[in-house]
N, C-alpha and C. Protein backbone atom coordinates (compact mmCIF):
# COMPACT_ATOMS: atom_id res chain seq x y z
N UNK A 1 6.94 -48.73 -56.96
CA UNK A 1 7.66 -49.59 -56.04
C UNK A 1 6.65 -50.40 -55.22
N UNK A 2 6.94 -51.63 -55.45
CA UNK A 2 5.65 -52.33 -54.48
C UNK A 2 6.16 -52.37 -53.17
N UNK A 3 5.72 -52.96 -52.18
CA UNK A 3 5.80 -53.09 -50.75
C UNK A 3 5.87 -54.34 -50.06
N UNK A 4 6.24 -54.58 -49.33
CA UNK A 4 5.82 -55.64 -48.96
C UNK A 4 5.76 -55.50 -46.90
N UNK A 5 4.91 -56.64 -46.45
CA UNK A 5 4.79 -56.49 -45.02
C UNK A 5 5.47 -57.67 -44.17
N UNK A 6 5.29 -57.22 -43.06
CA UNK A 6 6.43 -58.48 -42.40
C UNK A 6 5.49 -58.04 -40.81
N UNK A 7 5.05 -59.46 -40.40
CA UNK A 7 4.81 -59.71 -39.21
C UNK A 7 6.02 -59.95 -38.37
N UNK A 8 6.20 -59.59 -37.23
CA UNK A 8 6.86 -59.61 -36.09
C UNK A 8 6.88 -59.77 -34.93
N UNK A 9 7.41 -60.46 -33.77
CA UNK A 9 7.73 -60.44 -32.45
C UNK A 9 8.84 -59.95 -32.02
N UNK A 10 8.24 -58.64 -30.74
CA UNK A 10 9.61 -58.41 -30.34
C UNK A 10 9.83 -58.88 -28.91
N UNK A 11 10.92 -59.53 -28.62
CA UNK A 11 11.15 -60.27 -27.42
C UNK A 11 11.41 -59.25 -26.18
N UNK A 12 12.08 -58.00 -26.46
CA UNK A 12 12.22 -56.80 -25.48
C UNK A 12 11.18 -56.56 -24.80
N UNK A 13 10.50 -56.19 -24.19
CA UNK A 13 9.95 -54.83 -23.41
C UNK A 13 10.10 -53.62 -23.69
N UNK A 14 9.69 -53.10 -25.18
CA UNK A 14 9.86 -51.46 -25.09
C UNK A 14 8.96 -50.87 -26.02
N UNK A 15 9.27 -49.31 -25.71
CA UNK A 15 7.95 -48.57 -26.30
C UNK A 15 8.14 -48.64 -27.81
N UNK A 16 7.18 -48.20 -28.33
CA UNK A 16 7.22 -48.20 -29.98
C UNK A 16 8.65 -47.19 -30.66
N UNK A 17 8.72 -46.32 -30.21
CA UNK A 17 9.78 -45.46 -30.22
C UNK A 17 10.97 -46.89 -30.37
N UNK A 18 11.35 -47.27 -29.35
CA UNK A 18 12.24 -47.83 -29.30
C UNK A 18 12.73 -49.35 -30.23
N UNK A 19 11.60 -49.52 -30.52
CA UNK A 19 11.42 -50.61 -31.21
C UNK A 19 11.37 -49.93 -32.92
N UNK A 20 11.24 -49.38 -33.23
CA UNK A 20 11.65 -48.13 -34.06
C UNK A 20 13.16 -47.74 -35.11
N UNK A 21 13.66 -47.63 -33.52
CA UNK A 21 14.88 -47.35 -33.21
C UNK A 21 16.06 -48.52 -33.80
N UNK A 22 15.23 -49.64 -33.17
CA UNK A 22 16.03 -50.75 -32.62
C UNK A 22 15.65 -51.51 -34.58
N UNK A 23 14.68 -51.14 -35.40
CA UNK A 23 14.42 -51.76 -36.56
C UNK A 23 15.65 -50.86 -37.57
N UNK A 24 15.73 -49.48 -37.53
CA UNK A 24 16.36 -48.96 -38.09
C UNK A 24 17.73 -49.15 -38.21
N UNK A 25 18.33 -49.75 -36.82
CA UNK A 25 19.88 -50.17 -36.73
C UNK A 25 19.73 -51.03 -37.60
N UNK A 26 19.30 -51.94 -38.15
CA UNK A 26 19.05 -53.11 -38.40
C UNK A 26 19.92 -53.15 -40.37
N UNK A 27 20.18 -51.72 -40.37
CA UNK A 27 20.58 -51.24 -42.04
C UNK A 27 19.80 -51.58 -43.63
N UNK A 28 18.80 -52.21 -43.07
CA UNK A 28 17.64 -52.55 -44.52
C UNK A 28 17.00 -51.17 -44.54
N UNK A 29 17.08 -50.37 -45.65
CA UNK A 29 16.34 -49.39 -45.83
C UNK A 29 15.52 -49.60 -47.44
N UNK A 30 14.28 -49.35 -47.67
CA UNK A 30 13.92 -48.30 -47.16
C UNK A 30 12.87 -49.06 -46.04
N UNK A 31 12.66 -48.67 -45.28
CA UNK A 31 11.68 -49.40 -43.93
C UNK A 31 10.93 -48.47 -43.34
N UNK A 32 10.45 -48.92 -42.70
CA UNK A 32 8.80 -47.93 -41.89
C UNK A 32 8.11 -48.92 -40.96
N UNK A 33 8.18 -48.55 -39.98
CA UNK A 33 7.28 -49.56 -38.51
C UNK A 33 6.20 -48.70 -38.99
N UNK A 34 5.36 -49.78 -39.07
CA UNK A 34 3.06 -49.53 -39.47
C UNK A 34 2.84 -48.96 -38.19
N UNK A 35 2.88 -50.52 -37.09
CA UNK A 35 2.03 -50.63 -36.26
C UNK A 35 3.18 -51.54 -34.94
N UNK A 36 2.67 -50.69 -33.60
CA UNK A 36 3.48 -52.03 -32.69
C UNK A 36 2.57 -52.24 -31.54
N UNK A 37 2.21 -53.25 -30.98
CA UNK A 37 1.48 -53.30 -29.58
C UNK A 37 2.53 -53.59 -28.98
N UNK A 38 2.41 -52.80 -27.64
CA UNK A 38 3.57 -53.27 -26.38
C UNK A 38 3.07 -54.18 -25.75
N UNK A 39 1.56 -54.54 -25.80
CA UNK A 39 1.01 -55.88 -24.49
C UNK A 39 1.22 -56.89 -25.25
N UNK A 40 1.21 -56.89 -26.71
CA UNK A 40 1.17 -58.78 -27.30
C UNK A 40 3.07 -58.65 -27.76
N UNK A 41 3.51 -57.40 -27.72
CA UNK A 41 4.62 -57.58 -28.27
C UNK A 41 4.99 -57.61 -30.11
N UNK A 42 3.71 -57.56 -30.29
CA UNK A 42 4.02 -57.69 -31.80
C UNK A 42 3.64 -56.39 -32.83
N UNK A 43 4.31 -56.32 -33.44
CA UNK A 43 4.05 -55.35 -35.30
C UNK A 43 4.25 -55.52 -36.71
N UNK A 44 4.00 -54.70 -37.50
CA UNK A 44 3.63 -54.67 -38.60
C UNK A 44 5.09 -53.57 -39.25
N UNK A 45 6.02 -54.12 -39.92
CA UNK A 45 7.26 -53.73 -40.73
C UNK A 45 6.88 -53.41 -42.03
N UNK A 46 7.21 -52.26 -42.93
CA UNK A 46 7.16 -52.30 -44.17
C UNK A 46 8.27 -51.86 -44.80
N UNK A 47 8.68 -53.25 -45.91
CA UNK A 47 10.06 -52.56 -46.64
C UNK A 47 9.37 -53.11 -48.35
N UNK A 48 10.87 -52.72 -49.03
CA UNK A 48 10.31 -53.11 -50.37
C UNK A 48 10.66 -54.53 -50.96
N UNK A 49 9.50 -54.41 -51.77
CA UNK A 49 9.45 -56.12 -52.07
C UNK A 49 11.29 -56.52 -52.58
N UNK A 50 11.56 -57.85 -52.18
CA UNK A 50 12.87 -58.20 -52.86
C UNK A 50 13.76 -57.91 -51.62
N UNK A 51 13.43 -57.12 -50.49
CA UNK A 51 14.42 -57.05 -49.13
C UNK A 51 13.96 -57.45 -48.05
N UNK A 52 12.87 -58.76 -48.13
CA UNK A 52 11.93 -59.31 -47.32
C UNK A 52 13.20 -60.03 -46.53
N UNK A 53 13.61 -60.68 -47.57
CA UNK A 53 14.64 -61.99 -47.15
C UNK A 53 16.09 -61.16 -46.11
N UNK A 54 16.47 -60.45 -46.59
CA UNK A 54 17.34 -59.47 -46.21
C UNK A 54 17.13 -58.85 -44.69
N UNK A 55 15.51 -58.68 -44.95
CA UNK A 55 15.11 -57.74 -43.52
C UNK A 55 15.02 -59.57 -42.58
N UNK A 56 14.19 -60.20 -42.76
CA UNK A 56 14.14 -61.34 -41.85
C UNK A 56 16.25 -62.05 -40.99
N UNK A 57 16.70 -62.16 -42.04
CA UNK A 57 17.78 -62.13 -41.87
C UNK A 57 18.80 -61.57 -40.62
N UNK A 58 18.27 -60.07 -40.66
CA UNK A 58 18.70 -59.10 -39.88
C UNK A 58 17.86 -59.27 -38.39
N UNK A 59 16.71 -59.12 -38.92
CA UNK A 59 15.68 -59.51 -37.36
C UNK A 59 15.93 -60.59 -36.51
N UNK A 60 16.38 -61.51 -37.04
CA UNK A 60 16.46 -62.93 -36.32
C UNK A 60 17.89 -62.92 -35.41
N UNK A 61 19.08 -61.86 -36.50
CA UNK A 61 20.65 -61.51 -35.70
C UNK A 61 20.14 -60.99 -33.55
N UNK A 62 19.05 -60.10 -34.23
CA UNK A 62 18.60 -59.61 -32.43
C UNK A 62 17.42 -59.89 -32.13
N UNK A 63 17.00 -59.12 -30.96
CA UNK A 63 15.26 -59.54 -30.67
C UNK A 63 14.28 -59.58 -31.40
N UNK A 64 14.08 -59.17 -32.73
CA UNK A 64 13.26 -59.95 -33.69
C UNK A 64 12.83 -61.22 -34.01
N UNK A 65 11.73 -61.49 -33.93
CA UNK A 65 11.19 -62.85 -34.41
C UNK A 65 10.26 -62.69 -35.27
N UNK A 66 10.35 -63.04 -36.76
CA UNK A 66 9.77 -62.67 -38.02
C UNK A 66 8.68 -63.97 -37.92
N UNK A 67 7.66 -63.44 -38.02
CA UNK A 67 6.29 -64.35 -37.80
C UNK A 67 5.73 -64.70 -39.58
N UNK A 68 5.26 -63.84 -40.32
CA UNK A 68 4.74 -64.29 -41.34
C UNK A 68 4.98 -62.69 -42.48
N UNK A 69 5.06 -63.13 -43.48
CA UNK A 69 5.23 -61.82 -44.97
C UNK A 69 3.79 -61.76 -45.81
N UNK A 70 3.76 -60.46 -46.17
CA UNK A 70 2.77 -60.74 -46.98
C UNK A 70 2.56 -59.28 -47.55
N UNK A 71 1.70 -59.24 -49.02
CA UNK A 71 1.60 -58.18 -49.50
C UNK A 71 1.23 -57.06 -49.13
N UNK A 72 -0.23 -56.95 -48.23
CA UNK A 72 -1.23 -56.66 -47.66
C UNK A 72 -1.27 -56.60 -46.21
N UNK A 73 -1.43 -55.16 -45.68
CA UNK A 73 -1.50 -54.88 -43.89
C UNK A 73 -2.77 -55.89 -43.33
N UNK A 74 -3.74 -55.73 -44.49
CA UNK A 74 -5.02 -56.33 -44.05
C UNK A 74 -4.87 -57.73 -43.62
N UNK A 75 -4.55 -58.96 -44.57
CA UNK A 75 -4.02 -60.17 -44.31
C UNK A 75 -3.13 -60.65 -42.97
N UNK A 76 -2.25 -59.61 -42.41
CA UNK A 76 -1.42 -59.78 -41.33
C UNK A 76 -2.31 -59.42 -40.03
N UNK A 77 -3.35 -58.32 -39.96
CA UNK A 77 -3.86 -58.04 -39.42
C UNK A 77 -4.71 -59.20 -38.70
N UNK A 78 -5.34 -59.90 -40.12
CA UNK A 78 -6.35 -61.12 -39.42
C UNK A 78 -5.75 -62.32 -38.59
N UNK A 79 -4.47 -62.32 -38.66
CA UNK A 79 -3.70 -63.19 -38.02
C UNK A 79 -4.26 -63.10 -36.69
N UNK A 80 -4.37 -64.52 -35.60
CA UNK A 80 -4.45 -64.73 -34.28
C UNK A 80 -3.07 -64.29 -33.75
């Protein structure tokens, strides 16, 4: 099963837990939060390739703001 990654903004104020929480309502499975900073607001989503479109979809309904996709944690990482 390949993977795929999804950059993110979350517009809330909350801990990783919650933001977590708040990805899982979201009903795209299978999913996994990488990574979240609470000071820039942003993380690292992983679902499977082919439910990219599906997961962006869903993120954008609430405080999600889907920044950029990509195969590779590393590539998202180098992002400014």
């Amino acid at each position: 099963m390949k993977k795929r990654y999804m950059l993110f903004e979350y517009m809330a104020s909350d801990s990783f837990e919650r933001v977590r929480e708040a990805l899982f309502e979201l009903g795209v499975k299978p999913l996994k939060l990488v990574e979240f900073n609470s000071q820039t607001k942003k993380g690292i989503v992983r679902c499977e390739r082919g439910k990219e479109s599906a997961l962006k979809t869903a993120m954008t309904k609430v405080d999600f703001k889907p920044i950029k996709t990509s195969g590779t944690i590393k590539k998202l990482r180098s992002l400014p």
